[in-house]
Protein backbone atom coordinates (compact mmCIF):
# COMPACT_ATOMS: atom_id res chain seq x y z
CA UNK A 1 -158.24 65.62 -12.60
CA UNK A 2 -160.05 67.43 -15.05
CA UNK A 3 -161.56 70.40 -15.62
CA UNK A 4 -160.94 71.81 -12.02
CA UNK A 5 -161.69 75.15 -11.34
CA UNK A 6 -157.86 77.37 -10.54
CA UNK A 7 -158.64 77.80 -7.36
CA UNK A 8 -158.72 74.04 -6.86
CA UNK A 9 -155.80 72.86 -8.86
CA UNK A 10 -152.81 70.88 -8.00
CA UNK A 11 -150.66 73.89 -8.04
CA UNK A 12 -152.81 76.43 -6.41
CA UNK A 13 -152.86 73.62 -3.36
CA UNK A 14 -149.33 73.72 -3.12
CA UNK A 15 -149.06 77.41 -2.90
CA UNK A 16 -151.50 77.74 -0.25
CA UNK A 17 -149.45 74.54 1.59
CA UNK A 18 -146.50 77.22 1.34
CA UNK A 19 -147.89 79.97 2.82
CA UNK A 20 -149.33 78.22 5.60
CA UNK A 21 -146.09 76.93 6.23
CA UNK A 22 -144.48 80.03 6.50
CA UNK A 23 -147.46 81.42 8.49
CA UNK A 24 -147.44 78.99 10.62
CA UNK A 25 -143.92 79.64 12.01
CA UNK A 26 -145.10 83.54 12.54
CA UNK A 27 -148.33 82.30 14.46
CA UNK A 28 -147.96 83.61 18.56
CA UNK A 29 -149.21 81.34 21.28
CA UNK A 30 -152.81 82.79 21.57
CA UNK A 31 -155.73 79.97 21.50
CA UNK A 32 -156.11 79.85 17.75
CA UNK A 33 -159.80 81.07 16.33
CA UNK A 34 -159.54 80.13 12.95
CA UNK A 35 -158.28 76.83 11.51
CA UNK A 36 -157.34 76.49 7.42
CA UNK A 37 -157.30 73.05 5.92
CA UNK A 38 -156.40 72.05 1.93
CA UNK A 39 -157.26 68.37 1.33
CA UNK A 40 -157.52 65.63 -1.64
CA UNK A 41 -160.95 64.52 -2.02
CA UNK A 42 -162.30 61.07 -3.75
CA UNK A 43 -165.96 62.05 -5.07
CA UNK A 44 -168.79 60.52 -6.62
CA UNK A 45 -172.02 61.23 -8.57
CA UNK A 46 -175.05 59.02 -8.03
CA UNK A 47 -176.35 58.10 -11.16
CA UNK A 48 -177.04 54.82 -12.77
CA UNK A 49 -174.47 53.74 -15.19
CA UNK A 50 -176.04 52.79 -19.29
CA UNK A 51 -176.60 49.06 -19.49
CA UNK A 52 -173.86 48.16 -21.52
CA UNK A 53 -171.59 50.93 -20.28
CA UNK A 54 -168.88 51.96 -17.72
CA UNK A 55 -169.45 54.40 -15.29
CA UNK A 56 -166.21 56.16 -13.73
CA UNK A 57 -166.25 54.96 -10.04
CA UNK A 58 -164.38 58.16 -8.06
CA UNK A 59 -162.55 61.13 -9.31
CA UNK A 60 -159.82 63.39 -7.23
CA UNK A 61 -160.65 66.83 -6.74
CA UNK A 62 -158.94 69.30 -4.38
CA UNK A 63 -160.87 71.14 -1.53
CA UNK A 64 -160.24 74.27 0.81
CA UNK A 65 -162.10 74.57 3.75
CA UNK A 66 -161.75 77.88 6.69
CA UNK A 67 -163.34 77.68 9.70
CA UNK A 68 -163.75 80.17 12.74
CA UNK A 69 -164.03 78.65 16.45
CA UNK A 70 -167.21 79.51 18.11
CA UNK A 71 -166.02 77.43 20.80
CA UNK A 72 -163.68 75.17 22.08
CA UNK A 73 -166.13 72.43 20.31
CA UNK A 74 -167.84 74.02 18.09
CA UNK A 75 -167.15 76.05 14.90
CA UNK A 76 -168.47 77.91 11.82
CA UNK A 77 -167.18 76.11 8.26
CA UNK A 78 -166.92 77.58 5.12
CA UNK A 79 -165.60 74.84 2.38
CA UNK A 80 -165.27 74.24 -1.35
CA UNK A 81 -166.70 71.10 -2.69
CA UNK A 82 -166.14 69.78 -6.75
CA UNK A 83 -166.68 66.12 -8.29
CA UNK A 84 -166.52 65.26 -11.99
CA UNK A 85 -167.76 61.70 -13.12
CA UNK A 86 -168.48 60.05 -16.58
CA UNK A 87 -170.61 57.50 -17.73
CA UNK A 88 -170.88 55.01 -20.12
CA UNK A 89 -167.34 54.89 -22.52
CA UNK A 90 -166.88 58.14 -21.43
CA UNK A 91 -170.18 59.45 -23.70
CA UNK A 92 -171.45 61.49 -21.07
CA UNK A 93 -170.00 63.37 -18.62
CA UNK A 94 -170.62 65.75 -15.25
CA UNK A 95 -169.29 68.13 -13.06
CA UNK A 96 -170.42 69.31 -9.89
CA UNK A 97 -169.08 72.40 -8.07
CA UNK A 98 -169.56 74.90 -5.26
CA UNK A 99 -169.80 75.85 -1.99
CA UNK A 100 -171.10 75.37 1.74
CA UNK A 101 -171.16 76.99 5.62
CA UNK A 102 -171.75 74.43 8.18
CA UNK A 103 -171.46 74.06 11.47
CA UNK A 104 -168.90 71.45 12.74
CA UNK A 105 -168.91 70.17 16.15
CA UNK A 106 -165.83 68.54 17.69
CA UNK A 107 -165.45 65.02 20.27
CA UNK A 108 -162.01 64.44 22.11
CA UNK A 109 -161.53 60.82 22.08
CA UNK A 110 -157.96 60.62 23.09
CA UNK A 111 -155.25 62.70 23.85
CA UNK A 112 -154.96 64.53 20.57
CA UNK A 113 -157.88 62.99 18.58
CA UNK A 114 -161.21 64.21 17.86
CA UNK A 115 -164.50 62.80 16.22
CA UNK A 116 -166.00 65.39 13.35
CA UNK A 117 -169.58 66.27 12.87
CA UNK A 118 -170.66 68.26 10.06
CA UNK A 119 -174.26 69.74 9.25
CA UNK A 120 -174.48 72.83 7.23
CA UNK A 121 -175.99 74.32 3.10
CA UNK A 122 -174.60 73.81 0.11
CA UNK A 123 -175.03 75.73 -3.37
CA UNK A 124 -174.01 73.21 -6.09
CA UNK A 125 -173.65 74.23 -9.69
CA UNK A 126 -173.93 70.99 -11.69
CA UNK A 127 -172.86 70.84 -15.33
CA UNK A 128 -173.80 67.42 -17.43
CA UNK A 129 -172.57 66.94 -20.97
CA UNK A 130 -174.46 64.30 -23.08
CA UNK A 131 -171.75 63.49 -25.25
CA UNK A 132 -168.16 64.23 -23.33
CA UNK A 133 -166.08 65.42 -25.91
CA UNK A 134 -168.18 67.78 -27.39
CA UNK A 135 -168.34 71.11 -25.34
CA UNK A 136 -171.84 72.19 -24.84
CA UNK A 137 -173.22 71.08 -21.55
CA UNK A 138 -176.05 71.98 -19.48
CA UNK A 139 -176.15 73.61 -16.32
CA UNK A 140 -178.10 73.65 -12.87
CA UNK A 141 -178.21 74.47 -9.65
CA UNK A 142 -179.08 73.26 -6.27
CA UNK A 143 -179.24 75.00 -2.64
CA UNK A 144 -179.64 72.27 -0.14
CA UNK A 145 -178.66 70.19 2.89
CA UNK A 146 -174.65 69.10 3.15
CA UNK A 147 -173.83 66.60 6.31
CA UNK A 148 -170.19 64.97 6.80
CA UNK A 149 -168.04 63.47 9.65
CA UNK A 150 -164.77 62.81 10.42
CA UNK A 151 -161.52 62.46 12.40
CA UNK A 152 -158.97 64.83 13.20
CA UNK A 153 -155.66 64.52 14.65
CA UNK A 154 -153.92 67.44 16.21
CA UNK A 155 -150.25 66.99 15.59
CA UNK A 156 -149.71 70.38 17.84
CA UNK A 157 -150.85 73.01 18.83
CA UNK A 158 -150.92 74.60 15.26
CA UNK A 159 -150.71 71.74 12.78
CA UNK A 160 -153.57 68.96 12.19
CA UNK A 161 -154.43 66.30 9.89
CA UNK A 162 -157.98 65.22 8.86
CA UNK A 163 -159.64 62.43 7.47
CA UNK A 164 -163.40 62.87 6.29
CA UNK A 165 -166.45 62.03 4.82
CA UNK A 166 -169.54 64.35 3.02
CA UNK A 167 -172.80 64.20 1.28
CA UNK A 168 -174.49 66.47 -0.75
CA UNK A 169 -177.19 66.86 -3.53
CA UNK A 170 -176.93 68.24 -7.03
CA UNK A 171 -179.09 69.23 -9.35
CA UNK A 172 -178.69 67.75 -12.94
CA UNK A 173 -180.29 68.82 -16.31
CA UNK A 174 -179.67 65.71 -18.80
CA UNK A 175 -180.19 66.81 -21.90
CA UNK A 176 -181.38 70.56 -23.48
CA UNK A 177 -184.97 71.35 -22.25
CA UNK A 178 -184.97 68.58 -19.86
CA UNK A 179 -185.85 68.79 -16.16
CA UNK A 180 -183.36 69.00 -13.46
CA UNK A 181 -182.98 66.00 -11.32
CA UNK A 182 -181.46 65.33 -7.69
CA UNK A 183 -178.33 63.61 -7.74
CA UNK A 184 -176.14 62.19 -4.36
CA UNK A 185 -172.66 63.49 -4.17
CA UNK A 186 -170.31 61.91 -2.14
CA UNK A 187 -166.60 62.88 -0.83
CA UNK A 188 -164.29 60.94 1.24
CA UNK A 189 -160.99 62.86 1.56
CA UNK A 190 -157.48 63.53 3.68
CA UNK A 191 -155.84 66.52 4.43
CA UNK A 192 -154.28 68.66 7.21
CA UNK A 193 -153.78 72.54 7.96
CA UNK A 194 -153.19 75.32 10.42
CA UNK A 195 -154.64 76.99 13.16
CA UNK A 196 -154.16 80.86 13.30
């Protein structure tokens, strides 16, 4: 991983894994309305690789996602989304980050499985840096349509486990001066949380 915003690191994953363990034993019986999940994401920028480069197929990035049940299918989503990629012998490199709300509707399919659909906005800040280890980059940023699916597994009535997919847009500005194209971002991910 590199680069990763604090809120997204390795460590700050593990403390929030802690605390919703030990939340999780206080929880009382009431129907939970909110459900916390922390999850390991693969992610990818769309953007055609130099002709006698390498582009860097996936990088990891951590995600936090909160969501509030609006019903017993439906809910309101806020979640974090981050990618970094490189291209070309590592000459040029890119990071997109941000946020999105969405609306996620669930489909039992078994006892304690469910089919995910997401459809919601994201603001993406994306950051592109011609040559990678030099550290002046350029910077924009997009507001605009972020879809996903998934599957979740409800281990009991607190605990779950998800596996999922996204897709986004970013803005990038190659180069000083230059005008900001519209890049695909992609995240397939696991993960699991609580519901409080």
């Amino acid at each position: 991983m590199k680069n990763l915003d604090p809120l997204l690191s390795t460590r700050s994953l593990a403390m929030a894994w802690m605390l919703t363990a030990v939340s999780g034993h206080a929880a009382a019986a009431e129907p939970a309305s909110w459900r916390w999940s922390a999850d390991l994401s693969w992610g990818r920028i769309d953007r055609p690789c130099p002709a006698l480069g390498r582009c860097s197929p996936v990088e990891l990035s951590g995600r936090l996602r909160l969501a509030h049940a609006l019903s017993p299918h439906w809910a309101l989503e806020l979640g974090s989304l981050a990618v970094d990629g490189e291209w070309g012998l590592a000459t040029a490199a890119a990071k997109v980050s941000g946020a999105g709300v969405a609306l996620v509707g669930s489909l039992p399919v078994a006892a304690d499985w469910s089919l995910l659909g997401r459809a919601g906005v994201a603001s993406l800040r994306g950051s592109y840096r011609p040559e990678a280890w030099k550290p002046a980059s350029t910077q924009a940023r997009k507001t605009g349509p972020w879809f996903g699916g998934g599957l979740r597994w409800q281990l009991s009535p607190r605990w779950h486990v998800e596996a999922h997919a996204d897709w986004a847009r970013a803005n990038l500005r190659l180069g000083a001066g230059a005008e900001a194209s519209a890049h695909t971002v992609r995240w397939v991910g696991v993960g699991g949380g609580l519901s409080f």
